[in-house]
C-alpha atoms as a PDB file:
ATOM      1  CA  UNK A   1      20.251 -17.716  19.141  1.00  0.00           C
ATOM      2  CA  UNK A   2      20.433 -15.938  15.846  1.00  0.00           C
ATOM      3  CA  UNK A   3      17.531 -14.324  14.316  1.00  0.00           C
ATOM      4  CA  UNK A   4      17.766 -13.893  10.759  1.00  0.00           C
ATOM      5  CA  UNK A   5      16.004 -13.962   7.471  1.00  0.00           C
ATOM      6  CA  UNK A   6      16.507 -12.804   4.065  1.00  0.00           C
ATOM      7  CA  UNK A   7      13.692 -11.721   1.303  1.00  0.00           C
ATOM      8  CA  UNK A   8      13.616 -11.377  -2.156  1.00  0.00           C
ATOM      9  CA  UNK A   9      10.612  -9.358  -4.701  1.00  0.00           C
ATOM     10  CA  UNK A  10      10.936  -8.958  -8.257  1.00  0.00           C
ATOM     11  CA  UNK A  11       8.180  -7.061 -10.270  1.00  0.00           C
ATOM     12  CA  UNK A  12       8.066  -4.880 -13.793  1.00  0.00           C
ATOM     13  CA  UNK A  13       9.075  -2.425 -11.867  1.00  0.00           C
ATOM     14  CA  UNK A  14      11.667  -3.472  -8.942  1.00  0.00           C
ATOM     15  CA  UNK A  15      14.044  -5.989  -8.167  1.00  0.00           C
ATOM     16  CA  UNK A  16      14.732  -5.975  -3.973  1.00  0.00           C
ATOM     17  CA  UNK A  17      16.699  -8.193  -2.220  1.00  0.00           C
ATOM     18  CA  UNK A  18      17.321  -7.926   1.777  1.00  0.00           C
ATOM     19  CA  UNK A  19      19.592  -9.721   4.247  1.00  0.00           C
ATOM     20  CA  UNK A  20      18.355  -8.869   8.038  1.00  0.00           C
ATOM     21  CA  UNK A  21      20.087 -10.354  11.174  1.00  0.00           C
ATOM     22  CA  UNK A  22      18.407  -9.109  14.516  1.00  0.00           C
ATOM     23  CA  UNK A  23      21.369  -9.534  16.426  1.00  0.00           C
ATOM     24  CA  UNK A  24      23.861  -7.878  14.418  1.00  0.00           C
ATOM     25  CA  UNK A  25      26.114  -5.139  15.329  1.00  0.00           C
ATOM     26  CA  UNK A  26      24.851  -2.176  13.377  1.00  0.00           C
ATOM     27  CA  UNK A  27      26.333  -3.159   9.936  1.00  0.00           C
ATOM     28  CA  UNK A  28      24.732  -2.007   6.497  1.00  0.00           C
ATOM     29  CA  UNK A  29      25.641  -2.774   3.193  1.00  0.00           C
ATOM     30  CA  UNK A  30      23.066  -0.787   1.315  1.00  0.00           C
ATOM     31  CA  UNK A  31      22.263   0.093  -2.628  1.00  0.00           C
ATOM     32  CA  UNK A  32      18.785   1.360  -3.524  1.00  0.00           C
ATOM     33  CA  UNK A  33      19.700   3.961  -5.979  1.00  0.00           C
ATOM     34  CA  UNK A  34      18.622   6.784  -4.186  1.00  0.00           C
ATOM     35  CA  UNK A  35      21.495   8.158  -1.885  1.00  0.00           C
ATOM     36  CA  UNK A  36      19.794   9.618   0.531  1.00  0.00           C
ATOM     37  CA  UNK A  37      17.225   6.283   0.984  1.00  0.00           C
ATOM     38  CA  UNK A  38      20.500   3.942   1.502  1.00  0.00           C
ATOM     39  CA  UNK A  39      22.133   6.836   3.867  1.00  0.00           C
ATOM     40  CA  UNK A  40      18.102   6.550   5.941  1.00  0.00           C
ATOM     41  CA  UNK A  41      18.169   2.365   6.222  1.00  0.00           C
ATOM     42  CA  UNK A  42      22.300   2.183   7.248  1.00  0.00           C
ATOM     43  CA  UNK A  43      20.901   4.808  10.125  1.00  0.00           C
ATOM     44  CA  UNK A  44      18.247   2.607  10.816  1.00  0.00           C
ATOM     45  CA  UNK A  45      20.646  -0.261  11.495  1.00  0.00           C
ATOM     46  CA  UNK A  46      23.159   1.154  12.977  1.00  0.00           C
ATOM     47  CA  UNK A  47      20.655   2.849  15.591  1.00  0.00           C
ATOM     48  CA  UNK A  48      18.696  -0.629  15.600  1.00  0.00           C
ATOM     49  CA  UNK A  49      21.980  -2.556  15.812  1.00  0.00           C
ATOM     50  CA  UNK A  50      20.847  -4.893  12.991  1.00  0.00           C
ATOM     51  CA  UNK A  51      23.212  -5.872  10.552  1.00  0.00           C
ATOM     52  CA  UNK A  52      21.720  -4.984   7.264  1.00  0.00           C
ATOM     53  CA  UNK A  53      22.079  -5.903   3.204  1.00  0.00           C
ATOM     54  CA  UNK A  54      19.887  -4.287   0.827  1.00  0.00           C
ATOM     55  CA  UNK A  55      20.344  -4.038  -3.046  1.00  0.00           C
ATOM     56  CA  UNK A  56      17.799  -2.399  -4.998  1.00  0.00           C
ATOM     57  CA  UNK A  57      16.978  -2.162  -8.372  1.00  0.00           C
ATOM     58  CA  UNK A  58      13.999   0.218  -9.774  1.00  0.00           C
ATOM     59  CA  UNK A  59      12.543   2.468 -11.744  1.00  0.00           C
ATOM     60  CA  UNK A  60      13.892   5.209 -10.021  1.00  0.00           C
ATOM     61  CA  UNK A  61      14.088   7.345 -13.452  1.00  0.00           C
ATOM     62  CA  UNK A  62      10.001   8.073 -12.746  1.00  0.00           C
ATOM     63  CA  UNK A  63      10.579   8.376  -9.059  1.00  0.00           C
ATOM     64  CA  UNK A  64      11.261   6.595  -5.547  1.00  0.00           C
ATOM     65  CA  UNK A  65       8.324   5.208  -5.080  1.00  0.00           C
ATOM     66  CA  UNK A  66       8.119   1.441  -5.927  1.00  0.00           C
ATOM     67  CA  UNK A  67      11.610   1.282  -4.919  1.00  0.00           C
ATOM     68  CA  UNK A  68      10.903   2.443  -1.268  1.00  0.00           C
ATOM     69  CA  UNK A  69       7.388   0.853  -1.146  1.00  0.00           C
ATOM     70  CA  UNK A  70       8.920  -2.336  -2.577  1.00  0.00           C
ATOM     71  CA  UNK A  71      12.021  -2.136  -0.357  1.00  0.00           C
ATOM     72  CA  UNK A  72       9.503  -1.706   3.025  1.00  0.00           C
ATOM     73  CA  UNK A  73       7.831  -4.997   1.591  1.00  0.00           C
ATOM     74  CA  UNK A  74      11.032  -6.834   1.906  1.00  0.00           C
ATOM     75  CA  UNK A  75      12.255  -5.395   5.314  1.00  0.00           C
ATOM     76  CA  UNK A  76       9.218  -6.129   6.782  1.00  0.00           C
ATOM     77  CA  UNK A  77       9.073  -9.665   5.006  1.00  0.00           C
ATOM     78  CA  UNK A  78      12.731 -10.836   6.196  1.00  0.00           C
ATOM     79  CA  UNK A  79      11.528  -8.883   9.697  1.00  0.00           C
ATOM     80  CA  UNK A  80       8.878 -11.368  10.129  1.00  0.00           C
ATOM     81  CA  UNK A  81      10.662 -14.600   9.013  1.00  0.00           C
ATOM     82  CA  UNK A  82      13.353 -13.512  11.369  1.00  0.00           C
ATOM     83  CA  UNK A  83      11.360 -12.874  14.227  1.00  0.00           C
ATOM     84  CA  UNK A  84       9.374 -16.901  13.680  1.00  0.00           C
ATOM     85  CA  UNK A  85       7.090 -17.037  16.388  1.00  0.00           C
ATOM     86  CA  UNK A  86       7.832 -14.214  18.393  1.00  0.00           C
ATOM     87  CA  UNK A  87       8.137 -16.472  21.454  1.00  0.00           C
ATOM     88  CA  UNK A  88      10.224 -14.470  24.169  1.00  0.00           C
ATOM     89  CA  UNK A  89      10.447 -11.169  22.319  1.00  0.00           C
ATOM     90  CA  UNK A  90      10.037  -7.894  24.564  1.00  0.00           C
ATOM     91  CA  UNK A  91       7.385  -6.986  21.988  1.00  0.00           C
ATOM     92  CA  UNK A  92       6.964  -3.141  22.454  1.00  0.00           C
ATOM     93  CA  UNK A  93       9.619  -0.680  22.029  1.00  0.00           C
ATOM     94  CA  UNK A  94      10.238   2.544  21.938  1.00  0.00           C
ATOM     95  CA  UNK A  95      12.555   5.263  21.213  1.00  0.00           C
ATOM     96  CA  UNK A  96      12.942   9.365  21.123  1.00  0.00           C
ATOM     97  CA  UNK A  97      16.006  10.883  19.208  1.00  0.00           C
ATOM     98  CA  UNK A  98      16.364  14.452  19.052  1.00  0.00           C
ATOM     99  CA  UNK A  99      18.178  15.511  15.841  1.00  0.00           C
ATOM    100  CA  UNK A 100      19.068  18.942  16.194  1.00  0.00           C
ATOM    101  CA  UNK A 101      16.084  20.846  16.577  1.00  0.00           C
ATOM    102  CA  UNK A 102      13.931  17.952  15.700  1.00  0.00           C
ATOM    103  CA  UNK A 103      12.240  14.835  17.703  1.00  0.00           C
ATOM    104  CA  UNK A 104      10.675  12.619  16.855  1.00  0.00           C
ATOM    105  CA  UNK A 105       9.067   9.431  19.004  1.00  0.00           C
ATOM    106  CA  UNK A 106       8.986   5.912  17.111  1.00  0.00           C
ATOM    107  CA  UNK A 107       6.795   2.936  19.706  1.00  0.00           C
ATOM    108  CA  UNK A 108       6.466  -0.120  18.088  1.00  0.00           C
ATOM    109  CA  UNK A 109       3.919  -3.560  18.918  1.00  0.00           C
ATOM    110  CA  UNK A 110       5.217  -6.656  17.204  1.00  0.00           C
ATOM    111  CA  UNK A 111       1.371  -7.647  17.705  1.00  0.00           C
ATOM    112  CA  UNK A 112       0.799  -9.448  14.374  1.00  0.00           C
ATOM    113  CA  UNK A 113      -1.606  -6.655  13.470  1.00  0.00           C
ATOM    114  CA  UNK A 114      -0.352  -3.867  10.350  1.00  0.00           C
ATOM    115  CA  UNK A 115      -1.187  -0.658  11.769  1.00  0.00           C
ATOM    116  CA  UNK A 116       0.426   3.097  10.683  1.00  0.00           C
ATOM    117  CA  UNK A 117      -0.027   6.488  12.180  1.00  0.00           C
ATOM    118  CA  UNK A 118       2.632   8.270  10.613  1.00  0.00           C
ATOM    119  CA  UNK A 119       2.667  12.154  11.831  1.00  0.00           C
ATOM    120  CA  UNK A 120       5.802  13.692  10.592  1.00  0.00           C
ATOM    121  CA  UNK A 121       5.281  16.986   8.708  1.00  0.00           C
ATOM    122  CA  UNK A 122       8.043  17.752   7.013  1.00  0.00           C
ATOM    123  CA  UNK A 123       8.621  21.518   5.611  1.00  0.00           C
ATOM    124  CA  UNK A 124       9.554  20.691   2.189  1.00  0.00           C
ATOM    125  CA  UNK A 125       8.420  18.292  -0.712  1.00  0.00           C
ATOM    126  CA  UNK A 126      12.175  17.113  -0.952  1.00  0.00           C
ATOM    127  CA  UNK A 127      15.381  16.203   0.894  1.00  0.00           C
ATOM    128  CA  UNK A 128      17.635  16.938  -2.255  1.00  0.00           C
ATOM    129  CA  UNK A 129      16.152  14.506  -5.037  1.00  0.00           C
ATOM    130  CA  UNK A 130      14.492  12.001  -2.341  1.00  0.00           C
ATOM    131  CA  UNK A 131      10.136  13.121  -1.880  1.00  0.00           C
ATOM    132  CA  UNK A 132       9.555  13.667   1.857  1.00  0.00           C
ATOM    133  CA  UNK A 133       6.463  11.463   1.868  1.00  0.00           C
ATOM    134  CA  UNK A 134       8.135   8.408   0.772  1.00  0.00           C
ATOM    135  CA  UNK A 135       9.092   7.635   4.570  1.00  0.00           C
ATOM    136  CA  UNK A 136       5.273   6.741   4.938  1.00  0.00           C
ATOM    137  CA  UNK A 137       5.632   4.581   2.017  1.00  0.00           C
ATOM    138  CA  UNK A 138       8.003   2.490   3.564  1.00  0.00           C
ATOM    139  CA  UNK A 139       6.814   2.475   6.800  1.00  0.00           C
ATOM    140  CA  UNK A 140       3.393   1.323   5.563  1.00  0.00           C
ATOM    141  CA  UNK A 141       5.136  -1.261   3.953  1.00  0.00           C
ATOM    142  CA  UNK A 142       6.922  -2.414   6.838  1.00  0.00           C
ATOM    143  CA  UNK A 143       4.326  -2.454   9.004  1.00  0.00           C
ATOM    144  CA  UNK A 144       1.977  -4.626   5.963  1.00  0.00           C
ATOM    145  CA  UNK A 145       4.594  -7.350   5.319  1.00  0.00           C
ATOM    146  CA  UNK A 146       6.232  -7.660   9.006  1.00  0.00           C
ATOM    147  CA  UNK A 147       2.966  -7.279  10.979  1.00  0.00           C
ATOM    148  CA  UNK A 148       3.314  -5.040  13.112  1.00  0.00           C
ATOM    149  CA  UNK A 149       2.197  -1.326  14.990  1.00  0.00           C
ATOM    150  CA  UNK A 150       4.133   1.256  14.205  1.00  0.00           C
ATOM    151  CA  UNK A 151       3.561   5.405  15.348  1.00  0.00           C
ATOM    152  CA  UNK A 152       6.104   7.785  14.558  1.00  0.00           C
ATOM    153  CA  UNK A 153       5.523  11.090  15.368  1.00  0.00           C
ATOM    154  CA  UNK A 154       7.230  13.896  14.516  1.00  0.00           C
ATOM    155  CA  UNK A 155       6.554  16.146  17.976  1.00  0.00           C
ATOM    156  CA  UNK A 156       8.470  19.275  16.325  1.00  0.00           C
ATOM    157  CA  UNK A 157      10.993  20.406  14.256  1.00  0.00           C
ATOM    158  CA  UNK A 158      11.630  22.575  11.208  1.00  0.00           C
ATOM    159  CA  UNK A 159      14.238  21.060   9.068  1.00  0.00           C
ATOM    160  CA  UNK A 160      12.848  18.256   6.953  1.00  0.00           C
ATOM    161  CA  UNK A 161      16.294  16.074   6.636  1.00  0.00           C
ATOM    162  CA  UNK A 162      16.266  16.341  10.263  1.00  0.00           C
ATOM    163  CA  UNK A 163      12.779  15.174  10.968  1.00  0.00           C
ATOM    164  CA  UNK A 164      13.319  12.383   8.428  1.00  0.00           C
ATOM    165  CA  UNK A 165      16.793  11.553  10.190  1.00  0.00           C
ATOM    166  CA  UNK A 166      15.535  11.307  13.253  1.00  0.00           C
ATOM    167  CA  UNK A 167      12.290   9.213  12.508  1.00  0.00           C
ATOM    168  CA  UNK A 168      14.303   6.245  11.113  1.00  0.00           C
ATOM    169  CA  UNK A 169      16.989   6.314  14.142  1.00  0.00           C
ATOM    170  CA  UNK A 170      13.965   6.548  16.388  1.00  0.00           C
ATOM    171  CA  UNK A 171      12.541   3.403  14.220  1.00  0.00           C
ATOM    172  CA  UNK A 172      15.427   1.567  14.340  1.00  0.00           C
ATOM    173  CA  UNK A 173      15.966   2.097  18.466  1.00  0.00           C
ATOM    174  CA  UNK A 174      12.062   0.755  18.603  1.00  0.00           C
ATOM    175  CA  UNK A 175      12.721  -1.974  16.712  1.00  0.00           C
ATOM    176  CA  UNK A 176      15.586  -3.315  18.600  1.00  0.00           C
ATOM    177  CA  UNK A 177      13.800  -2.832  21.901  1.00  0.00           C
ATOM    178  CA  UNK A 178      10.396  -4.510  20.673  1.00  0.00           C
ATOM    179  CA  UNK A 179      12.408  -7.530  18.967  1.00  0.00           C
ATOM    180  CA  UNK A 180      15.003  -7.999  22.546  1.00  0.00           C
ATOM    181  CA  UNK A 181      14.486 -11.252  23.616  1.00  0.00           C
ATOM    182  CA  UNK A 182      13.484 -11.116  27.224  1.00  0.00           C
ATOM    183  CA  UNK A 183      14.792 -13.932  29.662  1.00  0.00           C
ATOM    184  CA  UNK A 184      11.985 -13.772  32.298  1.00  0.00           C
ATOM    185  CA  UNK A 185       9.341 -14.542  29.413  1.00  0.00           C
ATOM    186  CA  UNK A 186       8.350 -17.599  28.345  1.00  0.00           C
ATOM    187  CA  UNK A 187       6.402 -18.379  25.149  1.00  0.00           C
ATOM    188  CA  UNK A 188       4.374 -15.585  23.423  1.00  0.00           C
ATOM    189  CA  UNK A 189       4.183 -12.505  24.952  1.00  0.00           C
ATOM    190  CA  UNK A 190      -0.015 -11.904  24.592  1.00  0.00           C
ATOM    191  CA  UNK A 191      -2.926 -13.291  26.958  1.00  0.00           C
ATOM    192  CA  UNK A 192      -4.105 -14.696  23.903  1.00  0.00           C
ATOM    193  CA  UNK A 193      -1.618 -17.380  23.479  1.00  0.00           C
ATOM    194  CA  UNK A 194      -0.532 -15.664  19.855  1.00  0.00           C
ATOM    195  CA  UNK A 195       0.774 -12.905  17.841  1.00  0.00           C
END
């Protein structure tokens, strides 16, 4: 079986396009036009072991932020198309990836239902050019489009690339558990028949 999707969103102030295969082997081909963005969603699929195409095209010249918000929109759009009817899937997931002095914890419920608690506090407004609160943009994003619970929690650390870092790879190690097809289930995986 092959799980995948691809998404497209154009708007005054973004033009996204993403390719997402659920069974991939941890490729990315990614362009955003913010370096240290693209460098955050090829971690997220190598960790996640989702092959990954993203090109990006926004109004970065004001800032990130309707390029990440708008790229979360799409991931979580070609996340749900790819996922159809979540018959068989494991359905929770979770990870914890120490990065340096850093972890952070990443649990995932591909319940149907958006839902964010985002608790990283990161040290510094910036990584380089890239605004440390744009991972909850994204995130929220995700969650919105591909309907699903997401809680990432940042449990300590002191260096903000390293917090960051570690809360995508812990993402994409959630995802991948939540979205593994499991052989002893048949049909949705809720007492309510649906997702």
């Amino acid at each position: 079986m092959s799980r995948k999707a691809a998404a497209k969103r154009r708007t005054g102030e973004t033009d996204i396009s993403v390719e997402l295969a659920l069974e991939g082997q941890g490729r990315a081909e990614v362009d955003t036009g913010l370096p240290f963005f693209d460098h955050m969603l090829t971690l997220t699929a190598v960790h996640g072991l989702l092959d990954l195409r993203v090109k990006a095209a926004g109004d970065t010249a004001v800032d990130g932020h309707h390029t990440v918000e708008d790229i979360g929109l799409v991931f979580g759009q070609a996340l749900d198309e790819a996922l159809g009817e979540r018959q068989g899937i494991a359905r929770y997931g979770a990870a914890l990836v120490p990065m340096d002095e850093a972890l952070v914890r990443a649990v995932i419920d591909l319940s149907g239902r958006p839902y964010l608690v985002y608790d990283v506090e990161t040290p510094t407004e910036r990584v380089g050019d890239f605004e440390t609160q744009l991972p909850r943009e994204f995130f929220g994003a995700v969650v919105t489009r591909g309907r699903l619970t997401l809680h990432v929690s940042g449990l300590y650390g002191v260096n903000s690339h390293h917090l960051i870092e570690a809360a995508f790879k812990a993402f994409g190690r959630a995802l991948r558990a939540a979205c593994r097809l499991d052989e002893s289930r048949v049909g949705i995986p809720s007492s309510k028949g649906v997702l």
